[in-house]
C-alpha atoms as a PDB file:
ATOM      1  CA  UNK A   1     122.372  34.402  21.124  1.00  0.00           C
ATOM      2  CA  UNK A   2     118.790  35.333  22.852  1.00  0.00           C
ATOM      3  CA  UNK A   3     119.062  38.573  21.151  1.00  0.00           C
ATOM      4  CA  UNK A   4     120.120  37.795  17.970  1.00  0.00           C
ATOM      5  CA  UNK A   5     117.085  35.317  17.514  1.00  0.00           C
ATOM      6  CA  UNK A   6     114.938  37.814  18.745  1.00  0.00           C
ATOM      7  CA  UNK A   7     116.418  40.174  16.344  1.00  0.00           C
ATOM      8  CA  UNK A   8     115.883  37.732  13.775  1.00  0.00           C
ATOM      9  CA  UNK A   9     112.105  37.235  14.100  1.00  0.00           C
ATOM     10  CA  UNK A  10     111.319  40.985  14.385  1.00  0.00           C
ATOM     11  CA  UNK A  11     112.681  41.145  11.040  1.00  0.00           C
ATOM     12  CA  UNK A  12     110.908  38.286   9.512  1.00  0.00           C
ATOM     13  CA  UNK A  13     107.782  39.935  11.498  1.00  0.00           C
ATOM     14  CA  UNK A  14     108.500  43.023   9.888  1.00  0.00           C
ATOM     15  CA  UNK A  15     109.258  41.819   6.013  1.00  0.00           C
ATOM     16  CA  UNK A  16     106.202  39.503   6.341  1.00  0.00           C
ATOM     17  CA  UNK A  17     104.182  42.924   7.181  1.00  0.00           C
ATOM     18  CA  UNK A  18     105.783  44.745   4.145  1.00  0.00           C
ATOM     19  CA  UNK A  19     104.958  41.743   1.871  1.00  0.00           C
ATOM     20  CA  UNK A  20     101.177  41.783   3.007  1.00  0.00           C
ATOM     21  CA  UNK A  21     101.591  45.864   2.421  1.00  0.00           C
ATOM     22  CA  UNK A  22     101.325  45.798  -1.228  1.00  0.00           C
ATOM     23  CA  UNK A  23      98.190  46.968  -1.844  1.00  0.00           C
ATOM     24  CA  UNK A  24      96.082  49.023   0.331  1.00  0.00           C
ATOM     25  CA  UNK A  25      93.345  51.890   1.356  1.00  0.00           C
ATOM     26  CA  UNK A  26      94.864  55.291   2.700  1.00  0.00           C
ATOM     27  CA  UNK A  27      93.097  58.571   3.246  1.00  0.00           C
ATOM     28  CA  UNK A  28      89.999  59.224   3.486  1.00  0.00           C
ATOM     29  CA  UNK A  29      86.417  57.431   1.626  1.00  0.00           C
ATOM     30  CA  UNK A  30      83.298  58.261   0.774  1.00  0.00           C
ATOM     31  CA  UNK A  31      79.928  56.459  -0.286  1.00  0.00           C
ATOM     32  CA  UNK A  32      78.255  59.149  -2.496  1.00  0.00           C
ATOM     33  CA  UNK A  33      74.070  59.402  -2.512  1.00  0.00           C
ATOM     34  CA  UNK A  34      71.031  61.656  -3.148  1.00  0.00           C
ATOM     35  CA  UNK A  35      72.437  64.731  -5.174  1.00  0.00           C
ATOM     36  CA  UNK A  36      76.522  63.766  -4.348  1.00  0.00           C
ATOM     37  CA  UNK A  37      76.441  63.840  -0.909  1.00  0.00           C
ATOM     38  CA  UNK A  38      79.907  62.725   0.450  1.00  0.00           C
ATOM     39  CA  UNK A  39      79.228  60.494   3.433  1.00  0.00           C
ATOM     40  CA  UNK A  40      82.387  60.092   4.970  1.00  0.00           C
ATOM     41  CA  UNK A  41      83.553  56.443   6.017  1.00  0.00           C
ATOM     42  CA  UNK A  42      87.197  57.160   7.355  1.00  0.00           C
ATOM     43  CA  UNK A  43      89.026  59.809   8.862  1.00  0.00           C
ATOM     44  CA  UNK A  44      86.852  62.921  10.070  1.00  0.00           C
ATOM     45  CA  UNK A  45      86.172  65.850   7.727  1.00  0.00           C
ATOM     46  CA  UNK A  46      83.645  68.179   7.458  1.00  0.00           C
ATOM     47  CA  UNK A  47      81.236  66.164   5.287  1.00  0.00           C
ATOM     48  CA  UNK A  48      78.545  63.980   7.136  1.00  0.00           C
ATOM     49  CA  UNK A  49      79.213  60.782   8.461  1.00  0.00           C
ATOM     50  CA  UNK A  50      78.015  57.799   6.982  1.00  0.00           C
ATOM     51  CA  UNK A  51      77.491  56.171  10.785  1.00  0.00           C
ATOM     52  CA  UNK A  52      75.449  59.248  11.586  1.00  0.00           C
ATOM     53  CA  UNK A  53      72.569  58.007   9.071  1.00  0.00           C
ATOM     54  CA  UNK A  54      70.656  58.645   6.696  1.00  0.00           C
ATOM     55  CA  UNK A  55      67.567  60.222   8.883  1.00  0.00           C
ATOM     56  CA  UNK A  56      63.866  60.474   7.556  1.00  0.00           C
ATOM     57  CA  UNK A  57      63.312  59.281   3.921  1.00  0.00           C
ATOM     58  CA  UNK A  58      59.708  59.585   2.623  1.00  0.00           C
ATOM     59  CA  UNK A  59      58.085  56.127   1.184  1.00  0.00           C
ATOM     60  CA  UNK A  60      58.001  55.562  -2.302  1.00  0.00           C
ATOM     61  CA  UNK A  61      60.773  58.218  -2.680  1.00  0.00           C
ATOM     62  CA  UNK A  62      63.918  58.138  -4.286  1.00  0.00           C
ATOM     63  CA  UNK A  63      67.355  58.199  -2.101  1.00  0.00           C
ATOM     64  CA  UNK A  64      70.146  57.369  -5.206  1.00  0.00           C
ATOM     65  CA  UNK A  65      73.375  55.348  -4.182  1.00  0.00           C
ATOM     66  CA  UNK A  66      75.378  56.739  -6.570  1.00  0.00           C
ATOM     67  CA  UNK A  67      78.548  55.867  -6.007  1.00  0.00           C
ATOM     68  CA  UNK A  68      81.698  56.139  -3.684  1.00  0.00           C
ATOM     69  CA  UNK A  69      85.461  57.536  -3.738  1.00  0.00           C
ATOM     70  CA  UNK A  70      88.281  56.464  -2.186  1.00  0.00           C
ATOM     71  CA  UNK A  71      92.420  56.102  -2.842  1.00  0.00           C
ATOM     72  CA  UNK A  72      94.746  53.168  -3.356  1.00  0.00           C
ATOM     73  CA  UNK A  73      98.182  52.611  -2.937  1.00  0.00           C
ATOM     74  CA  UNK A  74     100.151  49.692  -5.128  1.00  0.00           C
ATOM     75  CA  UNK A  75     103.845  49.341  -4.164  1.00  0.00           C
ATOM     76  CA  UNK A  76     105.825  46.643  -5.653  1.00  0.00           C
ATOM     77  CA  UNK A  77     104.506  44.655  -8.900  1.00  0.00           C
ATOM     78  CA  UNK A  78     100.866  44.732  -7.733  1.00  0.00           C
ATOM     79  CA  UNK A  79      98.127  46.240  -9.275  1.00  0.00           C
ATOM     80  CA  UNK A  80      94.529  46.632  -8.697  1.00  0.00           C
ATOM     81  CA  UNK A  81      92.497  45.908 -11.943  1.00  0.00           C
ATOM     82  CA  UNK A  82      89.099  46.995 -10.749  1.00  0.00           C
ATOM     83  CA  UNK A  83      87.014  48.530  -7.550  1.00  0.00           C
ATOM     84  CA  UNK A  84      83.461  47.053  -6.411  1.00  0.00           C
ATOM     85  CA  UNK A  85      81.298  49.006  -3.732  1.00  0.00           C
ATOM     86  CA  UNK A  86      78.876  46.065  -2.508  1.00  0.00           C
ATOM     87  CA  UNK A  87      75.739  47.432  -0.777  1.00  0.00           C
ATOM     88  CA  UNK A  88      72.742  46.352   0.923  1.00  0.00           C
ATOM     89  CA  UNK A  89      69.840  47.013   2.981  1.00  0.00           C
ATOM     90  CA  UNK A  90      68.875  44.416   6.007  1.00  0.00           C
ATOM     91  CA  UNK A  91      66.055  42.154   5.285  1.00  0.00           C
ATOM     92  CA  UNK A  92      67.278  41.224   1.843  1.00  0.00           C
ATOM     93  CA  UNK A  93      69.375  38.506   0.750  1.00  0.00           C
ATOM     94  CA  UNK A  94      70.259  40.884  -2.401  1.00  0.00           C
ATOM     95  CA  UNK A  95      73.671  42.567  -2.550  1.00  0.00           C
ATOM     96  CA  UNK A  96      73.931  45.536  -5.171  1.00  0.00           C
ATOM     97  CA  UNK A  97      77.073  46.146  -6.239  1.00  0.00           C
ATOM     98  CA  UNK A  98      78.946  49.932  -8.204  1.00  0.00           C
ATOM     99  CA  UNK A  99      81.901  49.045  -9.911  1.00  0.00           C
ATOM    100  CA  UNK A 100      84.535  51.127 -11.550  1.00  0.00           C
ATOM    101  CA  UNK A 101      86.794  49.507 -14.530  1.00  0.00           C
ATOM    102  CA  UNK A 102      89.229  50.079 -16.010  1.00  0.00           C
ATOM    103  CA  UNK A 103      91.232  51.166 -13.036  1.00  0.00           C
ATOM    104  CA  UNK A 104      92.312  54.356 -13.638  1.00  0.00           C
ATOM    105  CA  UNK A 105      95.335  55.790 -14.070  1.00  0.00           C
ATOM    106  CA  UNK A 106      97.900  55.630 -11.659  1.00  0.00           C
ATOM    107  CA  UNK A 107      99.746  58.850  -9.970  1.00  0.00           C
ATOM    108  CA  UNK A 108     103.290  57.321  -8.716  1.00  0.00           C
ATOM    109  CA  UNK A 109     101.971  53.940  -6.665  1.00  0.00           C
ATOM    110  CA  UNK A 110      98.265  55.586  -5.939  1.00  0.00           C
ATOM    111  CA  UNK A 111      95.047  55.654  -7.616  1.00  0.00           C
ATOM    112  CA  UNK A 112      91.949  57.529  -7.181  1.00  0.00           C
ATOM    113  CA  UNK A 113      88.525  55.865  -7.292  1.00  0.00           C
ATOM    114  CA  UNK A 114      85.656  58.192  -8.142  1.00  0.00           C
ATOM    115  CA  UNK A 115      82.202  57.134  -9.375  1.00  0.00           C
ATOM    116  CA  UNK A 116      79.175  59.539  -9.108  1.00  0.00           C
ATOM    117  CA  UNK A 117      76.945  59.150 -11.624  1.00  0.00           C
ATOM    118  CA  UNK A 118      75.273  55.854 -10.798  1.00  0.00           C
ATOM    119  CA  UNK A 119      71.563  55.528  -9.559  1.00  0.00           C
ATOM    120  CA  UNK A 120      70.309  52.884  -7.321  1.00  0.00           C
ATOM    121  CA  UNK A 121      67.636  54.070  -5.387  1.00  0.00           C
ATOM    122  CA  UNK A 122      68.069  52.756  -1.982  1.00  0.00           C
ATOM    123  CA  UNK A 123      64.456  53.328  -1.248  1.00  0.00           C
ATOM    124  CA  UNK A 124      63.503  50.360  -3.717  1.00  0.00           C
ATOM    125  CA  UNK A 125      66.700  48.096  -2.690  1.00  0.00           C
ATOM    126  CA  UNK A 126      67.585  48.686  -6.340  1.00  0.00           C
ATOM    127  CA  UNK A 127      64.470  47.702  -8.094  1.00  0.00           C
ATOM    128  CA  UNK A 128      63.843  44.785  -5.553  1.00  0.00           C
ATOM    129  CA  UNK A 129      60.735  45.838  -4.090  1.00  0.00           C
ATOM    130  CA  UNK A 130      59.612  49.484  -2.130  1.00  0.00           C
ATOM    131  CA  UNK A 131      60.987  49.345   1.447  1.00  0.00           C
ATOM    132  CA  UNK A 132      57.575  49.779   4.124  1.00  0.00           C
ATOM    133  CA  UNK A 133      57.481  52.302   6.664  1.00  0.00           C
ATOM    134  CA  UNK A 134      60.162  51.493   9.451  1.00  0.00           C
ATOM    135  CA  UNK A 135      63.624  51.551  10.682  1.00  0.00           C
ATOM    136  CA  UNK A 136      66.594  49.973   8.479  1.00  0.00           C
ATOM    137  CA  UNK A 137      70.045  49.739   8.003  1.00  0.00           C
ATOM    138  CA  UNK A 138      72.256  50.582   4.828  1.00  0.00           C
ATOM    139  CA  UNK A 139      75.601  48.203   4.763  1.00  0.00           C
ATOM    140  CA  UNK A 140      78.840  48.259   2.908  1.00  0.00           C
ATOM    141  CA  UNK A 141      81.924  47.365   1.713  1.00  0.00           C
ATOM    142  CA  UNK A 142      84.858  47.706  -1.173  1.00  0.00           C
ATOM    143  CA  UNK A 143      86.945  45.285  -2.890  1.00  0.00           C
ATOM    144  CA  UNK A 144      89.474  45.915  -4.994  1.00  0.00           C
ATOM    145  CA  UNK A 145      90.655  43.117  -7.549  1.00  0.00           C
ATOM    146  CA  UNK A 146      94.355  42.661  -7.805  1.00  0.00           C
ATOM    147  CA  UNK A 147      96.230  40.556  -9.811  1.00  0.00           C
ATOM    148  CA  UNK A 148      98.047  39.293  -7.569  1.00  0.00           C
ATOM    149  CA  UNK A 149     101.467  39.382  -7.934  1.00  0.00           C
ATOM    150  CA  UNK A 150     102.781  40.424  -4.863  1.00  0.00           C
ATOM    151  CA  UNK A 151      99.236  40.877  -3.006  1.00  0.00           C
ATOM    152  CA  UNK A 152      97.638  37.263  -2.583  1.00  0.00           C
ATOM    153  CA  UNK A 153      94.263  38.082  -3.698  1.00  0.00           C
ATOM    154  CA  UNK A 154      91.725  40.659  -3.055  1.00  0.00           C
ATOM    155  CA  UNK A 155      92.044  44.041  -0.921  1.00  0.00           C
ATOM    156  CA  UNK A 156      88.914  44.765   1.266  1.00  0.00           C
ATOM    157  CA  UNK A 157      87.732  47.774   3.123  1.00  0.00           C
ATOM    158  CA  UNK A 158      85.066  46.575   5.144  1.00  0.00           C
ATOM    159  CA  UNK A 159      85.055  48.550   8.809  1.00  0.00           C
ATOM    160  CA  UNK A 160      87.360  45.096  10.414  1.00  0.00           C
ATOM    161  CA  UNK A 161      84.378  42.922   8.566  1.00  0.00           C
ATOM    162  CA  UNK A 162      81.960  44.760  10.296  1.00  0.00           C
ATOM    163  CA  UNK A 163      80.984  46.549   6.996  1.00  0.00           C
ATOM    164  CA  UNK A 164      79.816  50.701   7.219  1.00  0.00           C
ATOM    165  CA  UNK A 165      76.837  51.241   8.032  1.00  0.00           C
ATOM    166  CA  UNK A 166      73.719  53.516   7.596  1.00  0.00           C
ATOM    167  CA  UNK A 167      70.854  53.388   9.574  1.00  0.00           C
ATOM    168  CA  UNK A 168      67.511  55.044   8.196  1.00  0.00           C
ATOM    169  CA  UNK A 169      63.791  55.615   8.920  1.00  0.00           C
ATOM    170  CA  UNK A 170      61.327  55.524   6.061  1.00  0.00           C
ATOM    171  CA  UNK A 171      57.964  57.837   6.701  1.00  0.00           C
ATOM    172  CA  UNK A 172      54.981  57.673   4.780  1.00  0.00           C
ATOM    173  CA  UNK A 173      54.634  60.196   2.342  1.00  0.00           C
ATOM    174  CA  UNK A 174      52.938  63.628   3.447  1.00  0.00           C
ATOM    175  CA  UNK A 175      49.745  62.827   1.742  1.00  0.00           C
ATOM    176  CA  UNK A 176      49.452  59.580   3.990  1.00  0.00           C
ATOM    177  CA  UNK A 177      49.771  61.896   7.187  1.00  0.00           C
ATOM    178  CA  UNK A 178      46.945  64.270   5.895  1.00  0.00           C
ATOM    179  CA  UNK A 179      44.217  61.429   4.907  1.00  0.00           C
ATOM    180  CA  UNK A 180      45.073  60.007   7.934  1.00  0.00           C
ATOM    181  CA  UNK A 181      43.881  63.418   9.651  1.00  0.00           C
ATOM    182  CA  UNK A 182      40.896  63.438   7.656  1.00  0.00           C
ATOM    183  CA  UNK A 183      39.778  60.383   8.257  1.00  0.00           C
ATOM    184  CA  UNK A 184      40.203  61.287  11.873  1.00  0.00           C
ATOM    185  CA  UNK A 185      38.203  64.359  11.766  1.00  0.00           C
ATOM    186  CA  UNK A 186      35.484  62.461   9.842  1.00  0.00           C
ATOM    187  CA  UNK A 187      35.386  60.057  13.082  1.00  0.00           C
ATOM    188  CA  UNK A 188      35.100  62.865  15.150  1.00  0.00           C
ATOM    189  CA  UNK A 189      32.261  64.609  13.609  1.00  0.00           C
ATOM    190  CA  UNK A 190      30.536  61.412  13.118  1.00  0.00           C
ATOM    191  CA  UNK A 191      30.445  60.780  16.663  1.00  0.00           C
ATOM    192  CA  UNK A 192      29.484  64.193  17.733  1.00  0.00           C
ATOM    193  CA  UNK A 193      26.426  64.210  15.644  1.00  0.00           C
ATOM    194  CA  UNK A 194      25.265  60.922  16.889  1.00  0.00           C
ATOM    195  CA  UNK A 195      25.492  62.168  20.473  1.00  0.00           C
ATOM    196  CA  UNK A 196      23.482  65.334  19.056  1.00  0.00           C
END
């Protein structure tokens, strides 16, 4: 009887798993910026990883979020009707978001998200104002709108809430370094001469 019960709720376990399987994320995902870079999010390929950073970006430059990629499957009656990247930079409350609807086609239960062609410079938060010299992060995450039916609501891919993250350093621009030199050098031979 102890084993038949146990039997029992493994397979309730199990069909409650299925049921939540629906809809999903499999494979591997990209966040796409500054001339269609592929930063990799899952799995390991050859592209960069996004965790690795972004490195040096000059001030007042321009560093395009342009997009992401990343596959789908939909088993049973569920569909997803549309796929938002949601992005932000810490130290603003503003979340910019790349969305890609219609959902396009399906191949058997999967679809493949691909958006390239968008431009929000990261270097200006998106028009919010010019990010100062300094070290930030870049966060994201996807969600993909279902309708429901056998999925109860929204799929995420968010890193187990965590979000993926960049982290990044913006420099001044070369020009800055150079006055800065000059101005320097100025000191310097303005000092000399008044020990003269």
């Amino acid at each position: 009887m102890k084993k038949i019960s146990l039997l029992i709720t493994a397979a309730s376990l199990f069909a409650a798993v299925s049921l939540n399987a629906a809809t999903g994320f499999f494979g591997n995902s990209f966040v796409v910026a500054n001339s269609s870079t592929f930063y990799e999010i899952t799995n390991n390929t050859a592209n960069p990883q996004l965790s690795d950073g972004f490195g040096n970006l000059t001030e007042g430059g321009t560093f395009n979020i342009q997009g992401f990629e990343l596959n789908t499957f939909e088993d049973n009656s569920s569909e997803i009707t549309h796929m938002n990247m949601f992005w932000t930079v810490d130290g603003f409350a503003t979340t910019n978001q790349i969305q890609i609807f219609p959902a396009p086609a399906k191949s058997g239960n999967n679809r493949f998200w691909q958006i390239t062609s968008d431009t929000q410079n990261l270097l200006d938060n998106n028009g919010v104002g010019d990010l100062a010299t300094g070290d930030y992060t870049f966060s994201a995450y996807f969600e993909g709108f279902t309708n429901a039916t056998d999925t109860p609501g929204n799929i995420f891919l968010n890193n187990g809430g965590s979000n993926y993250t960049a982290s990044f350093t913006v420099v001044p621009e070369p020009g800055t370094y150079a006055l800065i030199a000059g101005m320097l050098g100025l000191a310097f031979v303005s000092l000399k001469r008044r020990r003269v």
